[in-house]
C-alpha atoms as a PDB file:
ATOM      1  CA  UNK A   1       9.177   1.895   0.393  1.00  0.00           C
ATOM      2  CA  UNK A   2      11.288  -0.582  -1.678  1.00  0.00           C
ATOM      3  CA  UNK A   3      11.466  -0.385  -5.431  1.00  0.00           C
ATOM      4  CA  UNK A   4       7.781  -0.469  -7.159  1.00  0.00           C
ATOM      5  CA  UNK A   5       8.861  -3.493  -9.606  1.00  0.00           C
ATOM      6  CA  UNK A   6      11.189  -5.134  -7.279  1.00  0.00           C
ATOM      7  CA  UNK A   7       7.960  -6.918  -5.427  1.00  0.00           C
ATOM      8  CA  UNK A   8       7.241  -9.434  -8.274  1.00  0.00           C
ATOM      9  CA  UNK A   9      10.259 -11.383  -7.914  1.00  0.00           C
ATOM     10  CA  UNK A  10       9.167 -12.207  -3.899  1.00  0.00           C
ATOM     11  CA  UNK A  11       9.246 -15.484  -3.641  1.00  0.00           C
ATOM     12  CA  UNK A  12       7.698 -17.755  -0.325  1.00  0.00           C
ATOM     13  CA  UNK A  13      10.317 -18.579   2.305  1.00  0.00           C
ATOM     14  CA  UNK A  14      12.306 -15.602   1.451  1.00  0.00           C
ATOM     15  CA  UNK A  15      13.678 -14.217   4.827  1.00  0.00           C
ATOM     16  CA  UNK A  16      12.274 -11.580   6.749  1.00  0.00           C
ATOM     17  CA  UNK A  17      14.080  -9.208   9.158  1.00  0.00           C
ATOM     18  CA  UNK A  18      13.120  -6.392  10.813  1.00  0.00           C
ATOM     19  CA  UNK A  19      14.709  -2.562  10.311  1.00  0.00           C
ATOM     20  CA  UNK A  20      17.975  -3.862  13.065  1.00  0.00           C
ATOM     21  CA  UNK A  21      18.581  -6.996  10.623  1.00  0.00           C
ATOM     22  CA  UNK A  22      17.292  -9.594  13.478  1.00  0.00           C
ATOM     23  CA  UNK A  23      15.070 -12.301  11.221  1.00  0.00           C
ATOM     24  CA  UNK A  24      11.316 -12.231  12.097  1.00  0.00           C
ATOM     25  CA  UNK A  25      10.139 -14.900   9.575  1.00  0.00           C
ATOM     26  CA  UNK A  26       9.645 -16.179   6.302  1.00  0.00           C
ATOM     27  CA  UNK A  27       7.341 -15.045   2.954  1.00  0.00           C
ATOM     28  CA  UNK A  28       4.308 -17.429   2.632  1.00  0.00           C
ATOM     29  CA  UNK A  29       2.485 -15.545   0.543  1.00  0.00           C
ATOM     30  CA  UNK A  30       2.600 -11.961  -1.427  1.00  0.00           C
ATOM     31  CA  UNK A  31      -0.675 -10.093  -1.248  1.00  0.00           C
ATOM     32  CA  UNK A  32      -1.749  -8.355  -4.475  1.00  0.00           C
ATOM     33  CA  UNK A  33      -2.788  -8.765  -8.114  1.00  0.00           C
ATOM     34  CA  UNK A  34      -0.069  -9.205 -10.271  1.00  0.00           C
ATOM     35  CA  UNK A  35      -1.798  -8.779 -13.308  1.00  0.00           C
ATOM     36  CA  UNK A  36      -3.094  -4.943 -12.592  1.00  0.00           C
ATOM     37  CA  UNK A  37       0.458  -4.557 -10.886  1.00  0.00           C
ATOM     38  CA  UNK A  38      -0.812  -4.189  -7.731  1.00  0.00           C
ATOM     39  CA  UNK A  39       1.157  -4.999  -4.290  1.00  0.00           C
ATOM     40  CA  UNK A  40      -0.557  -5.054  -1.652  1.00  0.00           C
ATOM     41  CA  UNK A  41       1.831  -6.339   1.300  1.00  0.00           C
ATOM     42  CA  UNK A  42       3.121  -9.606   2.179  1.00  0.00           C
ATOM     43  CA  UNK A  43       2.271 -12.739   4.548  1.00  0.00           C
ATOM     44  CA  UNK A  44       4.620 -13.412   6.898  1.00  0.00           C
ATOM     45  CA  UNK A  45       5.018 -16.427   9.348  1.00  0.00           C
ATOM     46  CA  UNK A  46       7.487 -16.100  12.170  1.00  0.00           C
ATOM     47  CA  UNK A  47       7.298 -20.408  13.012  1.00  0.00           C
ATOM     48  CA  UNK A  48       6.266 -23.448  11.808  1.00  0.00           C
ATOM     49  CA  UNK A  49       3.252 -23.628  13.723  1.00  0.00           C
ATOM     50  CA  UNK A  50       2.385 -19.646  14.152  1.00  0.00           C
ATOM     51  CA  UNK A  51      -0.161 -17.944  12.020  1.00  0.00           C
ATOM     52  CA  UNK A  52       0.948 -15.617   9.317  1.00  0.00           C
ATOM     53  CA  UNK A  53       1.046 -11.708  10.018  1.00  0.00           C
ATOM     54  CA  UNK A  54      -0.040  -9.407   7.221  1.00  0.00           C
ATOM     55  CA  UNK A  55       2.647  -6.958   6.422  1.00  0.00           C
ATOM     56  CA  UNK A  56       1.298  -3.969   4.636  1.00  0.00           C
ATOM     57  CA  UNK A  57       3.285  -2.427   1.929  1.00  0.00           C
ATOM     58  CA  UNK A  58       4.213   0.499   3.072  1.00  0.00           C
ATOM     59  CA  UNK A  59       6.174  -1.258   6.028  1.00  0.00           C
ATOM     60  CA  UNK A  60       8.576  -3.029   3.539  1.00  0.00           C
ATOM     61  CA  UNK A  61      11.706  -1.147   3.891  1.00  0.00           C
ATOM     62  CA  UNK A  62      13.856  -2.969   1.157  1.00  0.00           C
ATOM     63  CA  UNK A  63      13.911  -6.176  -1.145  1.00  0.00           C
ATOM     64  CA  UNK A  64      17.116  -7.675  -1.989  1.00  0.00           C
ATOM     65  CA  UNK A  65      17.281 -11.023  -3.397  1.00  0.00           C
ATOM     66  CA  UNK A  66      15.869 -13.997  -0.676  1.00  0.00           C
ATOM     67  CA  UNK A  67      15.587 -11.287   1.760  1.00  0.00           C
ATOM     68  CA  UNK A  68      13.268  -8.564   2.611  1.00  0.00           C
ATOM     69  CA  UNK A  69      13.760  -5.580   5.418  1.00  0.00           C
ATOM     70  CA  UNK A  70      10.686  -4.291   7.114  1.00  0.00           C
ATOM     71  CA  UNK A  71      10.562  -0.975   8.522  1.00  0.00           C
ATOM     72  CA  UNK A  72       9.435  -1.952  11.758  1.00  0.00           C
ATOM     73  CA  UNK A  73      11.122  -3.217  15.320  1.00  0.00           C
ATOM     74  CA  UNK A  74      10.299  -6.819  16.376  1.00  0.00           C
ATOM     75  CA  UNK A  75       7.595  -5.543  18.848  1.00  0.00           C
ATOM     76  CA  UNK A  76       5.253  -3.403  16.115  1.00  0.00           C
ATOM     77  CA  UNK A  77       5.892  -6.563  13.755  1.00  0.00           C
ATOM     78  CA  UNK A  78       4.333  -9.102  16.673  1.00  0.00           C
ATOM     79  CA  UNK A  79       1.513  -6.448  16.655  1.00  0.00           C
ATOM     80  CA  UNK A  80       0.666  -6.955  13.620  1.00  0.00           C
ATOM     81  CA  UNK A  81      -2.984  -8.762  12.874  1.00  0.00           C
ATOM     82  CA  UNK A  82      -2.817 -12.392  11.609  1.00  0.00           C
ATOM     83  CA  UNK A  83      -3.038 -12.655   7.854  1.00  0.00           C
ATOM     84  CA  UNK A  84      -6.426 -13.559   6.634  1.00  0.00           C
ATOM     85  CA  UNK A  85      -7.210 -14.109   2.704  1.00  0.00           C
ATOM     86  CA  UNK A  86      -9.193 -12.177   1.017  1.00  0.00           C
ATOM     87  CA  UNK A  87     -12.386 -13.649  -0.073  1.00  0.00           C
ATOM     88  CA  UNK A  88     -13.405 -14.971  -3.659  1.00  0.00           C
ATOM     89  CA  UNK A  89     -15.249 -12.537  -5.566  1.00  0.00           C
ATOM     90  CA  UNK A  90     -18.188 -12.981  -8.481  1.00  0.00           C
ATOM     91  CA  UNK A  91     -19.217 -10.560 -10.422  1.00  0.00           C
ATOM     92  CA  UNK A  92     -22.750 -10.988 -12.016  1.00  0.00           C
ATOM     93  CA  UNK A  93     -23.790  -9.415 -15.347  1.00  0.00           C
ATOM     94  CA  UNK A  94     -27.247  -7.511 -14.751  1.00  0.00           C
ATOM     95  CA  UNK A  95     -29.004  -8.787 -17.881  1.00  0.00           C
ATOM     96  CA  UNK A  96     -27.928 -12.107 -17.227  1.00  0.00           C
ATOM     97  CA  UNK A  97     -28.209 -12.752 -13.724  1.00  0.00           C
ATOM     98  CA  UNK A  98     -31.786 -13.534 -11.757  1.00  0.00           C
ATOM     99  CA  UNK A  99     -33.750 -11.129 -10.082  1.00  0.00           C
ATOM    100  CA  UNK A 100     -33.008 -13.405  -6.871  1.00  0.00           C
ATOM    101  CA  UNK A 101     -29.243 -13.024  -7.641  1.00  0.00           C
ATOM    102  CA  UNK A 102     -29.249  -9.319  -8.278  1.00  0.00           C
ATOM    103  CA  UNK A 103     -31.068  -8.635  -4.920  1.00  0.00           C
ATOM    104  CA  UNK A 104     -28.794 -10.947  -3.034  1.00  0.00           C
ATOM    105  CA  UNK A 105     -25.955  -9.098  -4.774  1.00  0.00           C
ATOM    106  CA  UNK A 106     -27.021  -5.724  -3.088  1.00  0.00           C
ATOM    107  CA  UNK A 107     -27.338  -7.448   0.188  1.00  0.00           C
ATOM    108  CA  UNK A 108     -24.827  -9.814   0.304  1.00  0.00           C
ATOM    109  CA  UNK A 109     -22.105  -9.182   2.482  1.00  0.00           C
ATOM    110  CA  UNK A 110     -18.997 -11.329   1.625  1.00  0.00           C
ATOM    111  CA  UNK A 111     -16.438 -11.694   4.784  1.00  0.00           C
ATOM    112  CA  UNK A 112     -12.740 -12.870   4.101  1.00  0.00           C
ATOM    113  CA  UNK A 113     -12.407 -16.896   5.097  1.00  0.00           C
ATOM    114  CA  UNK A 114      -9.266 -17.928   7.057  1.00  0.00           C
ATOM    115  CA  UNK A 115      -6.876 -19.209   4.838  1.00  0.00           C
ATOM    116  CA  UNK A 116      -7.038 -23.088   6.505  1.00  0.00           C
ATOM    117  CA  UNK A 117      -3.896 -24.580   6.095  1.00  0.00           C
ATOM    118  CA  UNK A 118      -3.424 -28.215   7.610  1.00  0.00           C
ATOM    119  CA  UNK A 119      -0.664 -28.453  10.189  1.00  0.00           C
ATOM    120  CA  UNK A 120       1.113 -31.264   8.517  1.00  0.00           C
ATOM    121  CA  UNK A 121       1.544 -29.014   5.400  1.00  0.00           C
ATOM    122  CA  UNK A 122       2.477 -26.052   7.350  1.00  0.00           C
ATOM    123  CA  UNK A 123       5.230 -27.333   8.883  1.00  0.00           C
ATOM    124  CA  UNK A 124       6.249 -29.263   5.825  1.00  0.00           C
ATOM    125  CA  UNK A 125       6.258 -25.438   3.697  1.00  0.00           C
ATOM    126  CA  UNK A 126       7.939 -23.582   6.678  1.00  0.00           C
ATOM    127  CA  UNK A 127      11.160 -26.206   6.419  1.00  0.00           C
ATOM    128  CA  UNK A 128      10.936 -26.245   2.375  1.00  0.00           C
ATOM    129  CA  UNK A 129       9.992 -29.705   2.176  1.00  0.00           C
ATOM    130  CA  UNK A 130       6.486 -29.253   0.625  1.00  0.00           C
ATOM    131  CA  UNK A 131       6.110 -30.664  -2.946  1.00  0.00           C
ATOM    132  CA  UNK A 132       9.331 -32.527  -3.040  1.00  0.00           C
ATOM    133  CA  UNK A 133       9.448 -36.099  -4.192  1.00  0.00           C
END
C-alpha cells in the first residue's frame, strides 16, 4: 500500500493506471474522512460518460504526484463495483430527541444514495473544464 500520508494530496483528475502502467482513468473523488485521517479508497472514472468504480485502499499500489498505480490488471479494475456515496448521517442526542425520533433511530435503516451527477457536468469535470470562467 502507498505511503499512509501521501493520500491527502490526491487531487480529482489525477491519472490512474493499472500495476503494467496502461491508464484506466481519472480521480473524481477520494473516499475517506480527512479530519480523523482516514482513507478509505478512491473513485475512479475510466470515461466521460462511465460511472465511477470504487477503488479500495488496499489496491492502491503507489501515489506519485498527478498519478496513482493500482495494484490490479485492467480486467479486476473493470470488475470493480460502481462507486456509490455514502449516505448522510445524523446523530440524535437521547435527551433531546423525541420518543418518535429515538424509535425511528433504532429502526431506521439508512441506504447509500447514488451520487447523481448531471451528464452535462460530467463530461465538463472529466475534460477539466468544470468551474472555469
Amino acid at each position: 500500500m502507498a505511503d499512509p500520508v501521501s493520500w491527502l494530496l490526491i487531487e480529482p483528475r489525477w491519472t490512474v493506471v493499472d500495476a503494467s502502467g496502461e491508464e484506466l482513468g481519472r480521480v473524481e473523488e477520494v473516499t475517506g474522512d480527512s479530519n480523523a485521517d482516514i482513507f478509505d479508497g478512491l473513485s475512479v472514472s475510466s470515461s466521460a460518460l462511465g460511472r465511477p468504480r470504487y477503488v479500495p485502499a488496499e489496491k492502491i499500489a503507489s501515489i506519485e504526484q498527478g498519478q496513482i498505480r493500482l495494484a490490479l490488471d485492467r480486467a479486476a479494475f473493470e470488475a470493480l463495483g460502481e462507486y456509490d456515496e455514502p449516505a448522510e448521517s445524523a446523530e440524535i442526542e437521547g435527551e433531546k430527541a423525541s420518543v418518535v425520533q429515538r424509535v425511528e433511530a433504532d429502526v431506521e435503516h439508512v441506504t447509500p444514495r447514488q451520487r447523481e451527477v448531471p451528464l452535462v457536468r460530467r463530461v465538463l469535470e472529466w475534460f477539466g473544464l468544470a468551474g472555469r470562467r
